[in-house]
C-alpha atoms as a PDB file:
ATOM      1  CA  UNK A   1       0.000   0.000   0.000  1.00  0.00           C
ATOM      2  CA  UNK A   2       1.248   3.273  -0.664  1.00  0.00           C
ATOM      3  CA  UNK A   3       1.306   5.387   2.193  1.00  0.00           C
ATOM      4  CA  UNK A   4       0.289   8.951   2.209  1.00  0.00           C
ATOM      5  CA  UNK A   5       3.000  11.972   3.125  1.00  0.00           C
ATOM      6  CA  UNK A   6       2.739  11.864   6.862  1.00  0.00           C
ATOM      7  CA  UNK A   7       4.060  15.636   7.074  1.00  0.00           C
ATOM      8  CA  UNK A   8       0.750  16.728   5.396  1.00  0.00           C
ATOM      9  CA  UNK A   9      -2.432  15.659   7.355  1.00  0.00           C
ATOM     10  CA  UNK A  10      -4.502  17.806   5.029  1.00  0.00           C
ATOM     11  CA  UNK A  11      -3.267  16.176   1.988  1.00  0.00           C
ATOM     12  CA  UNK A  12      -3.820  12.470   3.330  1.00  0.00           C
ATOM     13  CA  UNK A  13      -6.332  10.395   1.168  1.00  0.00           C
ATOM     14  CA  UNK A  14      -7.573   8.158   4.224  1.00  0.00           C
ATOM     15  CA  UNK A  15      -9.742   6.179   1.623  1.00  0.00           C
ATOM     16  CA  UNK A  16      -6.551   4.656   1.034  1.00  0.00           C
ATOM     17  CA  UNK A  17      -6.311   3.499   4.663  1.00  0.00           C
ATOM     18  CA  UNK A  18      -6.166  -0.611   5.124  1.00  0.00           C
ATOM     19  CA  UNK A  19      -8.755  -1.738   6.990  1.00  0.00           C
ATOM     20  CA  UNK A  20      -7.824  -3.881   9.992  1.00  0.00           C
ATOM     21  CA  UNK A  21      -9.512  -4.696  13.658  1.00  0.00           C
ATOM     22  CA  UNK A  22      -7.627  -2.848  16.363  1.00  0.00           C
ATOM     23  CA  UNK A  23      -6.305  -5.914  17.722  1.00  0.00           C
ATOM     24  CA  UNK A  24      -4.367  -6.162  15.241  1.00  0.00           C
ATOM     25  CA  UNK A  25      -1.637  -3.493  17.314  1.00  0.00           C
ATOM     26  CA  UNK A  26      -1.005  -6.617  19.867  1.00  0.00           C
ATOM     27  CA  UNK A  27       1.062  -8.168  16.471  1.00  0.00           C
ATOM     28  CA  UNK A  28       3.426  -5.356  16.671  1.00  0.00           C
ATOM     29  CA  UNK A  29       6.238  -5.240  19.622  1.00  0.00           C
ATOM     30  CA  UNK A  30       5.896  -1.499  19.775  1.00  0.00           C
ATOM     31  CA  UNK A  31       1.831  -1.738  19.914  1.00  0.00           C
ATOM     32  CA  UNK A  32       2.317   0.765  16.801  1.00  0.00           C
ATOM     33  CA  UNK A  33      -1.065   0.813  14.260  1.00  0.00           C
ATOM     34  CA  UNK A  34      -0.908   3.343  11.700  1.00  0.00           C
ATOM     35  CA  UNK A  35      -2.056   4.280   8.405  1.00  0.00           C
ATOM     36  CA  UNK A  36      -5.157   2.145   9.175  1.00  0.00           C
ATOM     37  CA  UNK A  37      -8.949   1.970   8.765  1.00  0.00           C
ATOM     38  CA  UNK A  38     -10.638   0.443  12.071  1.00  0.00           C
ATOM     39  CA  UNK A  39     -14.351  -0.343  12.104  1.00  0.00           C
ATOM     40  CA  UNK A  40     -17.596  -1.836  13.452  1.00  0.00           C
ATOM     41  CA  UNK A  41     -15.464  -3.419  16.396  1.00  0.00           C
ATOM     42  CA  UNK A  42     -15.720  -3.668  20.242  1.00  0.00           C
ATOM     43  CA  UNK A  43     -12.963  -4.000  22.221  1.00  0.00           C
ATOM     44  CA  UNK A  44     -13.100  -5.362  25.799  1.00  0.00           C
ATOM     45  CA  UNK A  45     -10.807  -5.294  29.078  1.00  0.00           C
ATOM     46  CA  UNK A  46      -7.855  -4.505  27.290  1.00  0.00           C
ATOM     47  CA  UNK A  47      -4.468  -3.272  28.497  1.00  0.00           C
ATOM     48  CA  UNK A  48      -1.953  -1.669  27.139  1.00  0.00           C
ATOM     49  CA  UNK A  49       1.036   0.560  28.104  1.00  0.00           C
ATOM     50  CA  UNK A  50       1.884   2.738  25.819  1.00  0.00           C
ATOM     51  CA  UNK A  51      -0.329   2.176  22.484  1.00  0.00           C
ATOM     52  CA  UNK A  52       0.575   4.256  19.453  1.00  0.00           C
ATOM     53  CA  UNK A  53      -1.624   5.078  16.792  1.00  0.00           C
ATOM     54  CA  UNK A  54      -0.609   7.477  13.975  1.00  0.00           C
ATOM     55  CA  UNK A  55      -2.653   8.359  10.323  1.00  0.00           C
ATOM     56  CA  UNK A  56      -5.663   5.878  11.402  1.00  0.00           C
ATOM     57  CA  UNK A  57      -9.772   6.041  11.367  1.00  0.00           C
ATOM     58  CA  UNK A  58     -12.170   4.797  13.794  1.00  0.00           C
ATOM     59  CA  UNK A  59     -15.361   4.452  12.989  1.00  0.00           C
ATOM     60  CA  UNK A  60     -18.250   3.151  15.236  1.00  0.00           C
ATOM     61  CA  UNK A  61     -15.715   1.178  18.127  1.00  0.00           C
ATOM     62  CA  UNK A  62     -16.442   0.766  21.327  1.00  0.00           C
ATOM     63  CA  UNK A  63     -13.778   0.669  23.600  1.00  0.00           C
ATOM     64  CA  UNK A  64     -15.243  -1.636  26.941  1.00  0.00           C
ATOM     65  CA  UNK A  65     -12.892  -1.455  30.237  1.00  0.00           C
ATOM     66  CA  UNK A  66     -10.041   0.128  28.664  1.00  0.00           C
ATOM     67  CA  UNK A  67      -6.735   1.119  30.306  1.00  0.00           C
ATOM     68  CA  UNK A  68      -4.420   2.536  27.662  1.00  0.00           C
ATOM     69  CA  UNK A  69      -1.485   4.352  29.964  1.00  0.00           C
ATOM     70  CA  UNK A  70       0.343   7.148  28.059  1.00  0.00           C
ATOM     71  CA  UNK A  71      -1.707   6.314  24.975  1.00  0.00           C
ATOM     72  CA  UNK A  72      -0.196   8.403  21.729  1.00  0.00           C
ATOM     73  CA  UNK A  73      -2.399   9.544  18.852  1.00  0.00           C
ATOM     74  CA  UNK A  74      -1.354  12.058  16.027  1.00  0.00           C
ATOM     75  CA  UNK A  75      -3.268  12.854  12.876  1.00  0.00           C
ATOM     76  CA  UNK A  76      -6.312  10.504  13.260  1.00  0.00           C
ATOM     77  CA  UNK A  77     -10.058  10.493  13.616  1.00  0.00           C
ATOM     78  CA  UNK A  78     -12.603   9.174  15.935  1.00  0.00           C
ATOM     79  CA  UNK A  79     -16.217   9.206  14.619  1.00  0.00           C
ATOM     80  CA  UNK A  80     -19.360   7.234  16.601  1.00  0.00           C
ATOM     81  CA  UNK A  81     -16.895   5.869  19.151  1.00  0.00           C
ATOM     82  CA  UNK A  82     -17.631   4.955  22.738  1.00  0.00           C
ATOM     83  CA  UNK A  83     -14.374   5.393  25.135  1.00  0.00           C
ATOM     84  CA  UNK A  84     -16.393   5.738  28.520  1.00  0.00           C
ATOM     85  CA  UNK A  85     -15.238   4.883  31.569  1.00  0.00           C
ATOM     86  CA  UNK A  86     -11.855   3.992  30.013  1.00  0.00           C
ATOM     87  CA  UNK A  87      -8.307   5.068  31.686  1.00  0.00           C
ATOM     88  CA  UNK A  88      -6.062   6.645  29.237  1.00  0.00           C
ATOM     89  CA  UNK A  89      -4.348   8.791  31.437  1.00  0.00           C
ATOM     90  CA  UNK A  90      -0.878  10.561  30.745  1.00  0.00           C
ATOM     91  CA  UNK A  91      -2.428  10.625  26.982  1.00  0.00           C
ATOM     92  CA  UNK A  92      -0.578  12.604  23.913  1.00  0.00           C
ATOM     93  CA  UNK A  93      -3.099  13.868  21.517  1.00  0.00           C
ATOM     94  CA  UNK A  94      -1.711  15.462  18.172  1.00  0.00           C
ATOM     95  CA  UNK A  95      -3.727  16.436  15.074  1.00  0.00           C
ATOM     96  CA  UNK A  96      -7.157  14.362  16.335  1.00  0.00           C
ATOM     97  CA  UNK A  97     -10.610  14.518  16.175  1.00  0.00           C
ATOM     98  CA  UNK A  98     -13.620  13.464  18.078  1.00  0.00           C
ATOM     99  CA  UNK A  99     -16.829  13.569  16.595  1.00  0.00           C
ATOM    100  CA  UNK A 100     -20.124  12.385  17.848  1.00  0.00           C
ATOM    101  CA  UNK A 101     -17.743  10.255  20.363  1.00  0.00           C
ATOM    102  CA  UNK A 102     -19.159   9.470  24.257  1.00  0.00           C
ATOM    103  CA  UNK A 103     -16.044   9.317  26.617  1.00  0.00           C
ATOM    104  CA  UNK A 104     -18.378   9.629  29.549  1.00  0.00           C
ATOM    105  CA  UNK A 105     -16.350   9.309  32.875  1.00  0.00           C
ATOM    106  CA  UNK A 106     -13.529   8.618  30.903  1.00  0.00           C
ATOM    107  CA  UNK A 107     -10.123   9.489  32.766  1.00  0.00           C
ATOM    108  CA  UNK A 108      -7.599  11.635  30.813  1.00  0.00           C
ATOM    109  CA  UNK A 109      -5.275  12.625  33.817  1.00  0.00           C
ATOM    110  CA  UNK A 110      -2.346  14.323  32.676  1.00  0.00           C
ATOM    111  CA  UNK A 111      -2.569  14.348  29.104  1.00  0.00           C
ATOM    112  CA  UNK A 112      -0.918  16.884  26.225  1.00  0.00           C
ATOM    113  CA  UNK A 113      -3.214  18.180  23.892  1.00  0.00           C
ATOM    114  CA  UNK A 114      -2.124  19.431  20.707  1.00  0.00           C
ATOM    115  CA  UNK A 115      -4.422  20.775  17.569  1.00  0.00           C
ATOM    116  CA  UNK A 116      -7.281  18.557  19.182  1.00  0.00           C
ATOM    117  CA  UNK A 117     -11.200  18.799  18.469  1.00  0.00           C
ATOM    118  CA  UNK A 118     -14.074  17.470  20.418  1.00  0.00           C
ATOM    119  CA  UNK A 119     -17.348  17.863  18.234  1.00  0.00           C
ATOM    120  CA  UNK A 120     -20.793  16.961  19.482  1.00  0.00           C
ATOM    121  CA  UNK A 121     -19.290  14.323  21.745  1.00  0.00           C
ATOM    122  CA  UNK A 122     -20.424  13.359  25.394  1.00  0.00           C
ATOM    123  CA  UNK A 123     -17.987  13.918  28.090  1.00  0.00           C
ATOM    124  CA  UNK A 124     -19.549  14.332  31.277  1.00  0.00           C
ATOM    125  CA  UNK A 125     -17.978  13.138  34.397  1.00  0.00           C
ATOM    126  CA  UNK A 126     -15.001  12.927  32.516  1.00  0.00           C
ATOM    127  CA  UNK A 127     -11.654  13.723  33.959  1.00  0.00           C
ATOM    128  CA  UNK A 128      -9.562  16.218  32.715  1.00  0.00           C
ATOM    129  CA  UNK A 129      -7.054  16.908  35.495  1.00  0.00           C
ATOM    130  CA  UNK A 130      -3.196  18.094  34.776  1.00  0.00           C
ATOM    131  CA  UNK A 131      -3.815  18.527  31.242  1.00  0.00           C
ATOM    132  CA  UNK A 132      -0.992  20.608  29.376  1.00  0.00           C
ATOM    133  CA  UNK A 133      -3.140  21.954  26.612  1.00  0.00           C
ATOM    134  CA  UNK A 134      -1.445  23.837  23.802  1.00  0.00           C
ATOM    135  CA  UNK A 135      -4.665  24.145  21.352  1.00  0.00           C
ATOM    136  CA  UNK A 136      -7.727  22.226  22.176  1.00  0.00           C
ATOM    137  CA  UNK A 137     -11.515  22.990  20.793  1.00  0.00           C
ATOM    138  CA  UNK A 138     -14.813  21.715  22.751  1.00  0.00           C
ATOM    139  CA  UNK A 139     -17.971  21.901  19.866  1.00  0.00           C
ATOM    140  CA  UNK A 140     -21.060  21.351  21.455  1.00  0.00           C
ATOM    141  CA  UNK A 141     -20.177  18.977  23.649  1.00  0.00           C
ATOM    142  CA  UNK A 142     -21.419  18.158  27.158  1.00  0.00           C
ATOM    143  CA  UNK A 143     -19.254  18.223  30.053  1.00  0.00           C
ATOM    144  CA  UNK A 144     -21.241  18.156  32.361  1.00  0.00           C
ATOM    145  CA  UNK A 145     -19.776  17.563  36.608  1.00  0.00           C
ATOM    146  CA  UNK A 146     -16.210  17.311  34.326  1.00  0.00           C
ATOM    147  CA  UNK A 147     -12.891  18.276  35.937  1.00  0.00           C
ATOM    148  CA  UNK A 148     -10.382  20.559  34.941  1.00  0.00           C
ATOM    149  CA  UNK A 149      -8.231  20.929  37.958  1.00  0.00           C
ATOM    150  CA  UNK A 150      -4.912  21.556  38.020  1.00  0.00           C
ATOM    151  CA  UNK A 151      -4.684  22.222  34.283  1.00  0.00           C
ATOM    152  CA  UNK A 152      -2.371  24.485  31.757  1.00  0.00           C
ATOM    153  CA  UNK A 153      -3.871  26.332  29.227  1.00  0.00           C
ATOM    154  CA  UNK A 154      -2.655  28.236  26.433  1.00  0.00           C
ATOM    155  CA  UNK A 155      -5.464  28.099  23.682  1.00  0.00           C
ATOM    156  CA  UNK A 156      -8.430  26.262  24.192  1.00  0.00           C
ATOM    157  CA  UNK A 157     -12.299  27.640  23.449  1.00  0.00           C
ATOM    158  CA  UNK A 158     -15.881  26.037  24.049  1.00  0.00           C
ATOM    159  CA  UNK A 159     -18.682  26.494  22.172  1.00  0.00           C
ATOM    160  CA  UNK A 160     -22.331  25.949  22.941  1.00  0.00           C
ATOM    161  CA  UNK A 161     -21.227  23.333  25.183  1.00  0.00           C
ATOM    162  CA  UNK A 162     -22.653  22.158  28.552  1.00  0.00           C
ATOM    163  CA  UNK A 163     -20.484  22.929  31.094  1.00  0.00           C
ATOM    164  CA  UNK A 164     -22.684  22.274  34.086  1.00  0.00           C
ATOM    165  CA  UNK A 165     -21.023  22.249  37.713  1.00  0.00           C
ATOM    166  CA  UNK A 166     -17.710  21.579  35.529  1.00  0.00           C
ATOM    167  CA  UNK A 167     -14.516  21.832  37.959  1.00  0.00           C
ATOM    168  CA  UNK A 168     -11.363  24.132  37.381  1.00  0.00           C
ATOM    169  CA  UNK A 169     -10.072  24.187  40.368  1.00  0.00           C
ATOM    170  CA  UNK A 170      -6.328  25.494  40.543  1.00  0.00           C
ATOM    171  CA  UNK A 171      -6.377  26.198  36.925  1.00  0.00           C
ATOM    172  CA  UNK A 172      -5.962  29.636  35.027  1.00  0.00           C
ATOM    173  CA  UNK A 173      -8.745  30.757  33.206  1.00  0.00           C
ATOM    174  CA  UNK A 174      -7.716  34.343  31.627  1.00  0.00           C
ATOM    175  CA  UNK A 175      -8.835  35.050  28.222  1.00  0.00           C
ATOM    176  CA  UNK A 176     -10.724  31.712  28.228  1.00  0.00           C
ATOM    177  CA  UNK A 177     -14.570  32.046  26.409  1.00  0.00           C
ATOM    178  CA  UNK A 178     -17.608  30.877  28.380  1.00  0.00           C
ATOM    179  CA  UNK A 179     -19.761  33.158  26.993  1.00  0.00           C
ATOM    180  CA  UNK A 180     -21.895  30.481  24.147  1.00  0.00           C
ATOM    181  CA  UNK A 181     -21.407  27.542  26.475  1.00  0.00           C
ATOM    182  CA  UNK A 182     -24.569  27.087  29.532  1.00  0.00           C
ATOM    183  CA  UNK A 183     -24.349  26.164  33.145  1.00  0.00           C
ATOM    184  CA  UNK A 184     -25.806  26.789  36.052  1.00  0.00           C
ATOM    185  CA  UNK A 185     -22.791  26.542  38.265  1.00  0.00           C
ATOM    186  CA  UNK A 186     -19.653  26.511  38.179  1.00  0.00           C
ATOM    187  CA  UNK A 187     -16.847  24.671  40.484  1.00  0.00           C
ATOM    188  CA  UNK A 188     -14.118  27.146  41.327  1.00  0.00           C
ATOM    189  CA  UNK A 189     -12.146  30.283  43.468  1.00  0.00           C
ATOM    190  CA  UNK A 190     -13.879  33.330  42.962  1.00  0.00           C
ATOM    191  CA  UNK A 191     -10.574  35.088  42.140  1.00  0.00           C
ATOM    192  CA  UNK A 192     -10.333  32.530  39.011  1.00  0.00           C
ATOM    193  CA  UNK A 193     -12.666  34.516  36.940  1.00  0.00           C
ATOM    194  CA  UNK A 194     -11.075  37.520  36.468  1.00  0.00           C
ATOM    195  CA  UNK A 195     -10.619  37.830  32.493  1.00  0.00           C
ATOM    196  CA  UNK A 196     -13.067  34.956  31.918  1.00  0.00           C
ATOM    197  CA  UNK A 197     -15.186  36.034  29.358  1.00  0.00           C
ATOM    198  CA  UNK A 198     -18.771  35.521  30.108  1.00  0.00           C
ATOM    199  CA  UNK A 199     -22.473  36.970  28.605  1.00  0.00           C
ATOM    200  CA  UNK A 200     -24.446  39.040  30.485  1.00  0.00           C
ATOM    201  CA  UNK A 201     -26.697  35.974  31.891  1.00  0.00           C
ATOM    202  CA  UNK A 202     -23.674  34.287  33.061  1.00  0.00           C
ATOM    203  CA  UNK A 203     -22.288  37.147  34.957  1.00  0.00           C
ATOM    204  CA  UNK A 204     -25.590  37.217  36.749  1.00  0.00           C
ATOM    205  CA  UNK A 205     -25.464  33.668  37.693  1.00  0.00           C
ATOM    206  CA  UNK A 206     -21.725  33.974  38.880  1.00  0.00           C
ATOM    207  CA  UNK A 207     -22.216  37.174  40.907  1.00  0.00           C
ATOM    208  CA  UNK A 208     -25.147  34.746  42.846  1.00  0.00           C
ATOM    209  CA  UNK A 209     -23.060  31.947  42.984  1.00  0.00           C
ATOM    210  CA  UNK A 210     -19.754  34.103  44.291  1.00  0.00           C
ATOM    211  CA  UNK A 211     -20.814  36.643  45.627  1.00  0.00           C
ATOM    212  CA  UNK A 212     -24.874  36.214  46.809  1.00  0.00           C
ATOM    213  CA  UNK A 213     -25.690  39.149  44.909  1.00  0.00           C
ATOM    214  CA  UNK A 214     -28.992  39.388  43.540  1.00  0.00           C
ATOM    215  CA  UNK A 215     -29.411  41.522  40.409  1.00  0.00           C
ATOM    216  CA  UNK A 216     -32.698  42.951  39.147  1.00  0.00           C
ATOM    217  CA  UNK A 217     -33.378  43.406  35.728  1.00  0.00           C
END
């Protein structure tokens, strides 16, 4: 098979991707899958310390049970997939996509994010602690009770997402947009929200939550 540039993600004709079932990474001694098409497949109670997966599709697999320690993805897509309540903690994401994906509860504890999108996926209870992120996008997703604690931040945005009693403790928040997202409530220090960009509704709701003020219309 001829294999597309891997310095050009944008250029990569993933038609062209052989299809295989994930298992298929236990075959190689580095647990390395790449340039592959996965499919249609459920994969249960399985381990594995450092996975790799590079230029690869998933369509429609559900991941059962899961602990993937310091699992690495670059340039690959998710679609339809079900991760929840899998560990895949200490995580390096580069060049990947979620869409329509549930990682409910799933833990990513300490994970770099790089140039990754979450679209119309379900997250909540998720765990999202000690993340590095360098560029990370949330697309009307729900992350709902999620937790951002202890996290780094240098470009990340939600929008029209759920973000429901979602936790960032100990994390900086400047610059960081709220304002298209909804909750109720939010987890965190009062002093955290200066520079947080909110809409006027949201302000209201944070000045009752921080600060018991009640504001008349």
């Amino acid at each position: 098979m001829t294999q597309p540039n891997p310095h050009s993600s944008s250029r990569i004709n993933r038609s062209a991707y052989e299809p295989k079932k994930f298992q298929t990474i236990l075959e190689d001694e580095d647990h390395l899958l790449e340039y592959t098409s996965v499919s249609d497949e459920t994969i249960d109670t399985l381990t594995l310390k450092h996975p790799i997966i590079e230029h690869c599709t998933f369509d429609h697999v559900i991941f059962t049970s899961c602990n993937f320690n310091k699992f690495e993805v670059s340039e690959s897509t998710f679609k339809n997939c079900d991760f929840s309540n899998c560990i895949l903690d200490e995580e390096s994401l580069y060049q990947v996509q979620f869409t329509d994906c549930k990682l409910v509860g799933t833990v990513l504890d300490q994970s770099y994010l790089n140039d990754v999108t979450f679209s119309n996926c379900k997250m909540d209870l998720a765990g999202l602690n000690k993340l590095n992120v360098k560029h990370a996008s949330f697309q009307q997703t729900s992350l709902n009770d999620a937790t951002f604690n202890d996290c780094t931040f240098k470009k990340i945005s939600f929008n029209d997402c759920q973000i429901n009693h979602i936790s960032f403790m100990f994390t900086k928040l400047k610059g960081v947009d709220l304002s298209t997202s909804h909750f109720k409530q939010l987890e965190l220090e009062d002093f955290q929200l200066r520079n947080v960009i909110v809409n006027e509704e949201q302000a209201v709701q944070l000045a009752h939550q921080f600060l018991g003020l009640k504001i008349k219309l």
